[in-house]
PDB file of N, CA and C in Angstrom:
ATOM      1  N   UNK A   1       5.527 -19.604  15.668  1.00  0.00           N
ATOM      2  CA  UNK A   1       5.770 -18.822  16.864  1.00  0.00           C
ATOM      3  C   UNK A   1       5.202 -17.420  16.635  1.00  0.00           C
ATOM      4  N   UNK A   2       4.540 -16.895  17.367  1.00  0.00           N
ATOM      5  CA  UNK A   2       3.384 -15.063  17.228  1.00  0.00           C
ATOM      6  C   UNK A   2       4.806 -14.255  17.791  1.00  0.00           C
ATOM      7  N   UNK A   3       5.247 -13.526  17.268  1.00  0.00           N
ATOM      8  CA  UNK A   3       6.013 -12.309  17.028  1.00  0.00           C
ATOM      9  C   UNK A   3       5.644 -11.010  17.660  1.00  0.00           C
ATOM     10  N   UNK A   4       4.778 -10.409  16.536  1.00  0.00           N
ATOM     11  CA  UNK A   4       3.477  -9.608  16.520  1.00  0.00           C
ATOM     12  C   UNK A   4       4.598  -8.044  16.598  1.00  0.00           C
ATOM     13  N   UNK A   5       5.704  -7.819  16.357  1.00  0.00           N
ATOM     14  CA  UNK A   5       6.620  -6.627  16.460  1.00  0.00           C
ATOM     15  C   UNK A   5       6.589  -6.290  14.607  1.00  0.00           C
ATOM     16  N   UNK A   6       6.671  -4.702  14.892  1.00  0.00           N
ATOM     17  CA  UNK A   6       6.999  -3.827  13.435  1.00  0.00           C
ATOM     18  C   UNK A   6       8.123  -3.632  13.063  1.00  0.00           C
ATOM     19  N   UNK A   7       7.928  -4.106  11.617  1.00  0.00           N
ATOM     20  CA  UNK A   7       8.803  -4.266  10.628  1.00  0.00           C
ATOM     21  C   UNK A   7       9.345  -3.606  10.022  1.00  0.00           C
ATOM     22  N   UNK A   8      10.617  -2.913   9.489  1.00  0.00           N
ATOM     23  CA  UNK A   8      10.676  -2.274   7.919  1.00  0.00           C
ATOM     24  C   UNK A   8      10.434  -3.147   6.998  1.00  0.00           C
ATOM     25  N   UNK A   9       9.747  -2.939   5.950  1.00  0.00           N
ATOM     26  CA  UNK A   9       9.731  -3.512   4.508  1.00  0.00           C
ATOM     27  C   UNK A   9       9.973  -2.727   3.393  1.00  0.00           C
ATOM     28  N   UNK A  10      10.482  -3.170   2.378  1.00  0.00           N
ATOM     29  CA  UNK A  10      10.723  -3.204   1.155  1.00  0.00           C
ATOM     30  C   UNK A  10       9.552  -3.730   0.185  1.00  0.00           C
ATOM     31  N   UNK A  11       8.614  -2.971  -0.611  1.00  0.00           N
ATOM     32  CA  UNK A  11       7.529  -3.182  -0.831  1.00  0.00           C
ATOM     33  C   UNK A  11       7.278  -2.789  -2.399  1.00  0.00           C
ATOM     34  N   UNK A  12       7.099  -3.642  -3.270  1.00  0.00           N
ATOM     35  CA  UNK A  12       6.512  -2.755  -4.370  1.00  0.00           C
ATOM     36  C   UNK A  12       4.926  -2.486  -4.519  1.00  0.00           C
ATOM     37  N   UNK A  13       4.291  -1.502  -4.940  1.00  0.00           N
ATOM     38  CA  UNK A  13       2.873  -1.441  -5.406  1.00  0.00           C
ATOM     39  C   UNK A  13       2.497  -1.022  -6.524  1.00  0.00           C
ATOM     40  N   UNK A  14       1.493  -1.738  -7.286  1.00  0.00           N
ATOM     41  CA  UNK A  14       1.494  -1.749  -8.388  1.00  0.00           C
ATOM     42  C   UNK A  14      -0.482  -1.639  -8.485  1.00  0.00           C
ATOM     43  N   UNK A  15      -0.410  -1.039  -9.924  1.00  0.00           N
ATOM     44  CA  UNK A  15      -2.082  -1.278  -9.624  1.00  0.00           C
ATOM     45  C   UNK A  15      -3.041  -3.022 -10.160  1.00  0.00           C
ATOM     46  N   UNK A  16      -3.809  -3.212 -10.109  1.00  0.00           N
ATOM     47  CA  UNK A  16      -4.613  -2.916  -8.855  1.00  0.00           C
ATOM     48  C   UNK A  16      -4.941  -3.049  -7.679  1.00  0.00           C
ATOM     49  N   UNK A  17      -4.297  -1.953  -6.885  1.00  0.00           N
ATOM     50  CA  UNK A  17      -3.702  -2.464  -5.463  1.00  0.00           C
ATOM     51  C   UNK A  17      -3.143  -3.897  -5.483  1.00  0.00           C
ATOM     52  N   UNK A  18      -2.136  -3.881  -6.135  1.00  0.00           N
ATOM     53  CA  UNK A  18      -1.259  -5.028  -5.768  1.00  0.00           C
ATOM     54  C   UNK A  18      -0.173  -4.721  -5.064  1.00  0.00           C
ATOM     55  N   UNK A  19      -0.059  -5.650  -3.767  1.00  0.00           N
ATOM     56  CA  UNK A  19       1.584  -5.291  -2.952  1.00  0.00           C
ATOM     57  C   UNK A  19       2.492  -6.369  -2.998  1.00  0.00           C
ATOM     58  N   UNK A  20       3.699  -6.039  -2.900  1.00  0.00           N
ATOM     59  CA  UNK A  20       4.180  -7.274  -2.900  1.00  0.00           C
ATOM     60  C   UNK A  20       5.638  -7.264  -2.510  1.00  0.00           C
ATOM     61  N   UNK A  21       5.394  -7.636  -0.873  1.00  0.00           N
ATOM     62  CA  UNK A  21       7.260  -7.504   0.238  1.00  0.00           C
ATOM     63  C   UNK A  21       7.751  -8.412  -0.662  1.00  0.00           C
ATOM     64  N   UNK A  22       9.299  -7.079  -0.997  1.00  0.00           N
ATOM     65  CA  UNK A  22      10.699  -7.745  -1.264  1.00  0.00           C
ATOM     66  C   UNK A  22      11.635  -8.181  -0.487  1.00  0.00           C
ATOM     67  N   UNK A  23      11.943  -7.251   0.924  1.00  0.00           N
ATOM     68  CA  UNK A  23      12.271  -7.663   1.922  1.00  0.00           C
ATOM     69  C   UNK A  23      12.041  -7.128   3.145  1.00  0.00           C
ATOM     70  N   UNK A  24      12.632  -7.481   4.355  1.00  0.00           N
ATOM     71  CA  UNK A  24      12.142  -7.090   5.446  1.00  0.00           C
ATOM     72  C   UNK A  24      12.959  -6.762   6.501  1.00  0.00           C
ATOM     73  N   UNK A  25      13.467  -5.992   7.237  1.00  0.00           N
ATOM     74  CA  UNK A  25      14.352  -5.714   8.750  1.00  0.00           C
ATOM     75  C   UNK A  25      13.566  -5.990   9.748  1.00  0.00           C
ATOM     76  N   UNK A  26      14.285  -7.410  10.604  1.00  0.00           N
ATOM     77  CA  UNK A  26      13.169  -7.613  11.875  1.00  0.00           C
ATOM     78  C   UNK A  26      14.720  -7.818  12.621  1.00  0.00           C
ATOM     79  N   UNK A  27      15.260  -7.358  13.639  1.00  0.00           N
ATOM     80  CA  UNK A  27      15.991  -7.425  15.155  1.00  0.00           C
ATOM     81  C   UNK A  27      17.265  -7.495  14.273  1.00  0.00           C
ATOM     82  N   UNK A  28      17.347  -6.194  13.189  1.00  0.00           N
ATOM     83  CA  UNK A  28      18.409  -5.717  12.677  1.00  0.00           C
ATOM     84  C   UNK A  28      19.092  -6.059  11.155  1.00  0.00           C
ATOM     85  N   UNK A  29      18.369  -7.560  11.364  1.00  0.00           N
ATOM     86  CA  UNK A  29      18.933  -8.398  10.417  1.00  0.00           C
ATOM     87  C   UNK A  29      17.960  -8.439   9.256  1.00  0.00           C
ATOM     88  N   UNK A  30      18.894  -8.404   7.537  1.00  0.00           N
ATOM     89  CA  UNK A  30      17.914  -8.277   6.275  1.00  0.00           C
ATOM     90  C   UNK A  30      17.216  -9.585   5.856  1.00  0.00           C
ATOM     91  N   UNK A  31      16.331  -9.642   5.420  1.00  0.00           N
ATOM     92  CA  UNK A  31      15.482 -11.191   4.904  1.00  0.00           C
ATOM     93  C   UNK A  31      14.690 -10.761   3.573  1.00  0.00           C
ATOM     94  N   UNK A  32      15.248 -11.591   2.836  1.00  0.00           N
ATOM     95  CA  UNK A  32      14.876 -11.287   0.958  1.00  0.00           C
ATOM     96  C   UNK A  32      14.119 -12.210   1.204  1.00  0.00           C
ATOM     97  N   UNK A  33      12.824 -12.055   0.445  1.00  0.00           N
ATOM     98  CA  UNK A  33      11.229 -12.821  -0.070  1.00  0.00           C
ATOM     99  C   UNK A  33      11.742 -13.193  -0.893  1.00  0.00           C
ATOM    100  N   UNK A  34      11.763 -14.600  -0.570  1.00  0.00           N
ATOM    101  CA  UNK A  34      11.778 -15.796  -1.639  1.00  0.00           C
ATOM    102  C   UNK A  34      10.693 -15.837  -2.537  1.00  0.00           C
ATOM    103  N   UNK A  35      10.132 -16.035  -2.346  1.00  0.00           N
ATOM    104  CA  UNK A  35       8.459 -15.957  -2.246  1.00  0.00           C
ATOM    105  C   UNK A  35       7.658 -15.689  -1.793  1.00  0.00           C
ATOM    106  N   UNK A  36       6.294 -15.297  -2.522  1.00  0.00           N
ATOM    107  CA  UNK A  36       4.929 -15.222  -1.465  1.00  0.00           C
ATOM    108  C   UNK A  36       3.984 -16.515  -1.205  1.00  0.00           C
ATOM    109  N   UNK A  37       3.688 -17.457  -0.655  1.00  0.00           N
ATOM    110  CA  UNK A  37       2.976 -18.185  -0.865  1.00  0.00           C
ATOM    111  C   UNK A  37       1.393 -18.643  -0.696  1.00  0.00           C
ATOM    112  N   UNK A  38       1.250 -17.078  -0.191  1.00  0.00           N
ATOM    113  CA  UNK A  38      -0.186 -16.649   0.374  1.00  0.00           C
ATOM    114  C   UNK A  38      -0.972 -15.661   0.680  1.00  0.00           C
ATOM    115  N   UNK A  39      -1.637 -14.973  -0.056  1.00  0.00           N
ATOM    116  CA  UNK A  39      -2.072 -13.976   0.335  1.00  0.00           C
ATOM    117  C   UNK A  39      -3.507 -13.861   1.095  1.00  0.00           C
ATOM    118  N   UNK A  40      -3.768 -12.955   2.109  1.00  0.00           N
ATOM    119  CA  UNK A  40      -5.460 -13.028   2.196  1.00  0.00           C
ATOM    120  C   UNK A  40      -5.627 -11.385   2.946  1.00  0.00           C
ATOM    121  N   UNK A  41      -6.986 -10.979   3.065  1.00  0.00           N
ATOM    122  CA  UNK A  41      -7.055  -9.220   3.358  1.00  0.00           C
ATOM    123  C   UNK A  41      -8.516  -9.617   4.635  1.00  0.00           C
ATOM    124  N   UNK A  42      -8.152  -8.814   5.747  1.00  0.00           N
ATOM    125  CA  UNK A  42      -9.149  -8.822   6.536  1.00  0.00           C
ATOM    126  C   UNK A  42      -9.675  -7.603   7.224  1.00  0.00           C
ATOM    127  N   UNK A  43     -10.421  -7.321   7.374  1.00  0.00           N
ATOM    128  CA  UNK A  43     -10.936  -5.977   8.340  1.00  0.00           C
ATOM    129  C   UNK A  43     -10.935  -6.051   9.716  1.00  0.00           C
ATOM    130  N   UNK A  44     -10.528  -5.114   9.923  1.00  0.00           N
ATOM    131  CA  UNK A  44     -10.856  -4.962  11.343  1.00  0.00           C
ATOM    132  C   UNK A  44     -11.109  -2.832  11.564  1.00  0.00           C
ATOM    133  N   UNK A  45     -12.678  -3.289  11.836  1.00  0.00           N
ATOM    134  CA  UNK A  45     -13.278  -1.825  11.625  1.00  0.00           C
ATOM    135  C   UNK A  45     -13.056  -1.241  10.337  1.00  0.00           C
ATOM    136  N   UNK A  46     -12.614   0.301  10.583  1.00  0.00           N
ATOM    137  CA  UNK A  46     -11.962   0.810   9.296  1.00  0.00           C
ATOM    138  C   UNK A  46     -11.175   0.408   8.756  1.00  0.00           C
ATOM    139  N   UNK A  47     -10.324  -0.979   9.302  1.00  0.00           N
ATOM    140  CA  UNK A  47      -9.234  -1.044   9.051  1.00  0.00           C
ATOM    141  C   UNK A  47      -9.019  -2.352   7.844  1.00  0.00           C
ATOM    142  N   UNK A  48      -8.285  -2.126   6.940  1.00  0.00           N
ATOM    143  CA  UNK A  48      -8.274  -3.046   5.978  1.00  0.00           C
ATOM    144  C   UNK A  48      -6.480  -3.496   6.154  1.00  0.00           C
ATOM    145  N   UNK A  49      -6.380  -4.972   6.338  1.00  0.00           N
ATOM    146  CA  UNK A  49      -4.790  -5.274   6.888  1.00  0.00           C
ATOM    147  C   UNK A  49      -4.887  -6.691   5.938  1.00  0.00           C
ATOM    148  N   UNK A  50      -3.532  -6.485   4.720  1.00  0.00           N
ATOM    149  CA  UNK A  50      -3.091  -7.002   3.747  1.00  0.00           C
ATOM    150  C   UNK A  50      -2.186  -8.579   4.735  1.00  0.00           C
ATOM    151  N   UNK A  51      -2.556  -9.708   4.714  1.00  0.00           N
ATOM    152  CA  UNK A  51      -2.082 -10.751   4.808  1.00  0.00           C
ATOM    153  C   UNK A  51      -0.772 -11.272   4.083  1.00  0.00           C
ATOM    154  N   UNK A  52       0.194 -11.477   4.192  1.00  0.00           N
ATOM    155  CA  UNK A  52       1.505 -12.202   2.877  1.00  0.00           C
ATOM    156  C   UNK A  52       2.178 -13.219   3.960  1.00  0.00           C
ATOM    157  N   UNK A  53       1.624 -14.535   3.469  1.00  0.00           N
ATOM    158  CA  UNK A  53       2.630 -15.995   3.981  1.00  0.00           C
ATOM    159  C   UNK A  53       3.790 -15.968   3.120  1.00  0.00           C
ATOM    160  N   UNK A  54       4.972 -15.742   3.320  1.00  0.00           N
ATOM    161  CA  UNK A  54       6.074 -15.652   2.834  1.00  0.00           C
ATOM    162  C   UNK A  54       7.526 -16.297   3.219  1.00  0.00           C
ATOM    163  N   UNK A  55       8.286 -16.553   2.637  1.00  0.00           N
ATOM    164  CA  UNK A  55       9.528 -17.546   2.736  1.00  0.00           C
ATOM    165  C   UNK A  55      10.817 -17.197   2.176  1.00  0.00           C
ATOM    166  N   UNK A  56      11.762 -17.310   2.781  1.00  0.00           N
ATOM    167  CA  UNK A  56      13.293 -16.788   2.575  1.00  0.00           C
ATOM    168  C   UNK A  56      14.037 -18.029   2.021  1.00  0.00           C
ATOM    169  N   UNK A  57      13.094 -19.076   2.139  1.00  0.00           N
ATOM    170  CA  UNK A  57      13.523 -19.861   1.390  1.00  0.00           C
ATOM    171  C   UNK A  57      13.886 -21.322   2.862  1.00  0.00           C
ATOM    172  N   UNK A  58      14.047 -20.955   3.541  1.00  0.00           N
ATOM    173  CA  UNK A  58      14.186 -21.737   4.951  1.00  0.00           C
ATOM    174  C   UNK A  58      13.426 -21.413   6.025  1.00  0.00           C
ATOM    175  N   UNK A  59      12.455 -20.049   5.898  1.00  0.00           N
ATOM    176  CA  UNK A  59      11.327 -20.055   7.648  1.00  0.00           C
ATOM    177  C   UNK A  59      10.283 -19.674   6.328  1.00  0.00           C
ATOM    178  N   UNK A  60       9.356 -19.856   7.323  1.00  0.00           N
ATOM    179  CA  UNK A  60       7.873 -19.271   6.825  1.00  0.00           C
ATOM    180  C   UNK A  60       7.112 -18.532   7.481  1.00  0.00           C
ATOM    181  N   UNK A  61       7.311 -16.647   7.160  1.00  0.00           N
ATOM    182  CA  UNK A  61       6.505 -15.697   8.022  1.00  0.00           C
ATOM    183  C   UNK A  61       5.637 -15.114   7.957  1.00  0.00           C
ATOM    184  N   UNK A  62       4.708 -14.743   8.875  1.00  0.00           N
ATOM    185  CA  UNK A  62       3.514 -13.904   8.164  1.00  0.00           C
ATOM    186  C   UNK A  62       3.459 -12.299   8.192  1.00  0.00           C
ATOM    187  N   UNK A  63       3.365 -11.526   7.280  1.00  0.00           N
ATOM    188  CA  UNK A  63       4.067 -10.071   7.218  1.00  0.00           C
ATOM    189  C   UNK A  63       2.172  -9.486   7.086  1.00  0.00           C
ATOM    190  N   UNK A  64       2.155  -8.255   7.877  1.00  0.00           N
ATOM    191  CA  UNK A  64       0.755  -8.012   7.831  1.00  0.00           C
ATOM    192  C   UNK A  64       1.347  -6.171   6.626  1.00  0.00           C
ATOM    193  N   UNK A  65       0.451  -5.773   6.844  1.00  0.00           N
ATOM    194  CA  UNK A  65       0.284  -4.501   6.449  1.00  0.00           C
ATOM    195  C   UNK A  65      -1.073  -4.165   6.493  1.00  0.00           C
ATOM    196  N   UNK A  66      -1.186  -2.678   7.509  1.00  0.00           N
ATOM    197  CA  UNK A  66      -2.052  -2.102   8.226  1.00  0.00           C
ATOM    198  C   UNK A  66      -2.461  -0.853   6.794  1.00  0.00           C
ATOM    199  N   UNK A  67      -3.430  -0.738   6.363  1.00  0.00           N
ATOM    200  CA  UNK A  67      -3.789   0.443   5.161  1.00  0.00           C
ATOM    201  C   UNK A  67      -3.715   1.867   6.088  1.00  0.00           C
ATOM    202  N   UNK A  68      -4.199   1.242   6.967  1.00  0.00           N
ATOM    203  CA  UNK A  68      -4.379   2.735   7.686  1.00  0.00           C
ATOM    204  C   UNK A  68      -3.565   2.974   8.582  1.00  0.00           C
ATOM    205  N   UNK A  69      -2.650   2.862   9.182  1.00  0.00           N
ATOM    206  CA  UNK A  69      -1.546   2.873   9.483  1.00  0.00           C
ATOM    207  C   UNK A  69      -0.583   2.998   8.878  1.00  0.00           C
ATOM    208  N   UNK A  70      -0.565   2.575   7.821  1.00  0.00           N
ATOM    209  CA  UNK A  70       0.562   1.937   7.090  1.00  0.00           C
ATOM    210  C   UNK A  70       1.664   1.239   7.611  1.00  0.00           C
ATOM    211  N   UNK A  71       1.618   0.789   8.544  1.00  0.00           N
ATOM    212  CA  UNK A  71       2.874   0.042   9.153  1.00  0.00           C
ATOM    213  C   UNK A  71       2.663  -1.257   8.885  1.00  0.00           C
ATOM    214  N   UNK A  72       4.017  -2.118   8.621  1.00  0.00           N
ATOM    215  CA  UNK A  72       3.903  -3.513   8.838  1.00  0.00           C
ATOM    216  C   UNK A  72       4.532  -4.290   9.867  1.00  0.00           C
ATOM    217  N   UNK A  73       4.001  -5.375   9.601  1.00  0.00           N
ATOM    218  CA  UNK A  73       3.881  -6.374  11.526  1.00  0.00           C
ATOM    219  C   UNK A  73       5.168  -7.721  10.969  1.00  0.00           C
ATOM    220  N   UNK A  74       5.615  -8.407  11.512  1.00  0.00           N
ATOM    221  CA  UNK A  74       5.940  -9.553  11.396  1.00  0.00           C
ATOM    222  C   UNK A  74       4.873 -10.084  12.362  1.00  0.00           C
ATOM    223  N   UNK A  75       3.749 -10.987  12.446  1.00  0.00           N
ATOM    224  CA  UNK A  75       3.140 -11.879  12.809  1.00  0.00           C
ATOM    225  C   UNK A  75       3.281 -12.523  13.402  1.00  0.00           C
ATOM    226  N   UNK A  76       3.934 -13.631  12.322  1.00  0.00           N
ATOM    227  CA  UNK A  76       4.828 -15.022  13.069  1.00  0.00           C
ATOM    228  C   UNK A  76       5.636 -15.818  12.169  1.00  0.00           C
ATOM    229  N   UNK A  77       5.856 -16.866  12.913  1.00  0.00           N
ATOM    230  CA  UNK A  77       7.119 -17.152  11.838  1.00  0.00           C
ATOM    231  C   UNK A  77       7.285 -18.902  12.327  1.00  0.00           C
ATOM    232  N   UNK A  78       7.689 -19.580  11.731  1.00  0.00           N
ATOM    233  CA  UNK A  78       7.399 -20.976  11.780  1.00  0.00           C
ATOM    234  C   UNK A  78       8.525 -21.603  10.836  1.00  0.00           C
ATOM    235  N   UNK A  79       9.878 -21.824  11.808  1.00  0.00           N
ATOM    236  CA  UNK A  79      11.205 -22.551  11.366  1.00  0.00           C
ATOM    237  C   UNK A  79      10.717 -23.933  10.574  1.00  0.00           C
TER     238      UNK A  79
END
């Protein structure tokens, strides 16, 4: 299901440029990263936006992160 609304995350970064959501606030409620099970990075213009397929252990969502922005997206999400 496309979402496409901003997120808080909980994020560590580490070098080299490694990120990696711990958790996330989407419509109030907390969601701990089970896991990541996917990563991928795409451009759009200047813009470089970090991909993470990720799981709470029961949904599977896609969490973006904008470099230049810095904001992150919930995507979508697939019960």
């Amino acid at each position: 299901m496309r979402v496409g609304e901003n997120i808080s995350v909980l994020a560590s970064f580490s070098m080299p440029f490694r990120i990696k959501p711990v958790r996330f606030t989407w419509t109030g409620r907390l969601f701990e990263v089970k896991e990541i099970t996917y990563t991928w990075k795409t451009r759009e213009g200047q813009r470089e936006i970090y991909h993470f397929s990720v799981t709470d252990g029961r949904t599977l969502y896609e969490l973006t992160f904008d470099t230049r922005s810095l904001l992150w997206m919930l995507e979508r999400l697939e019960a």
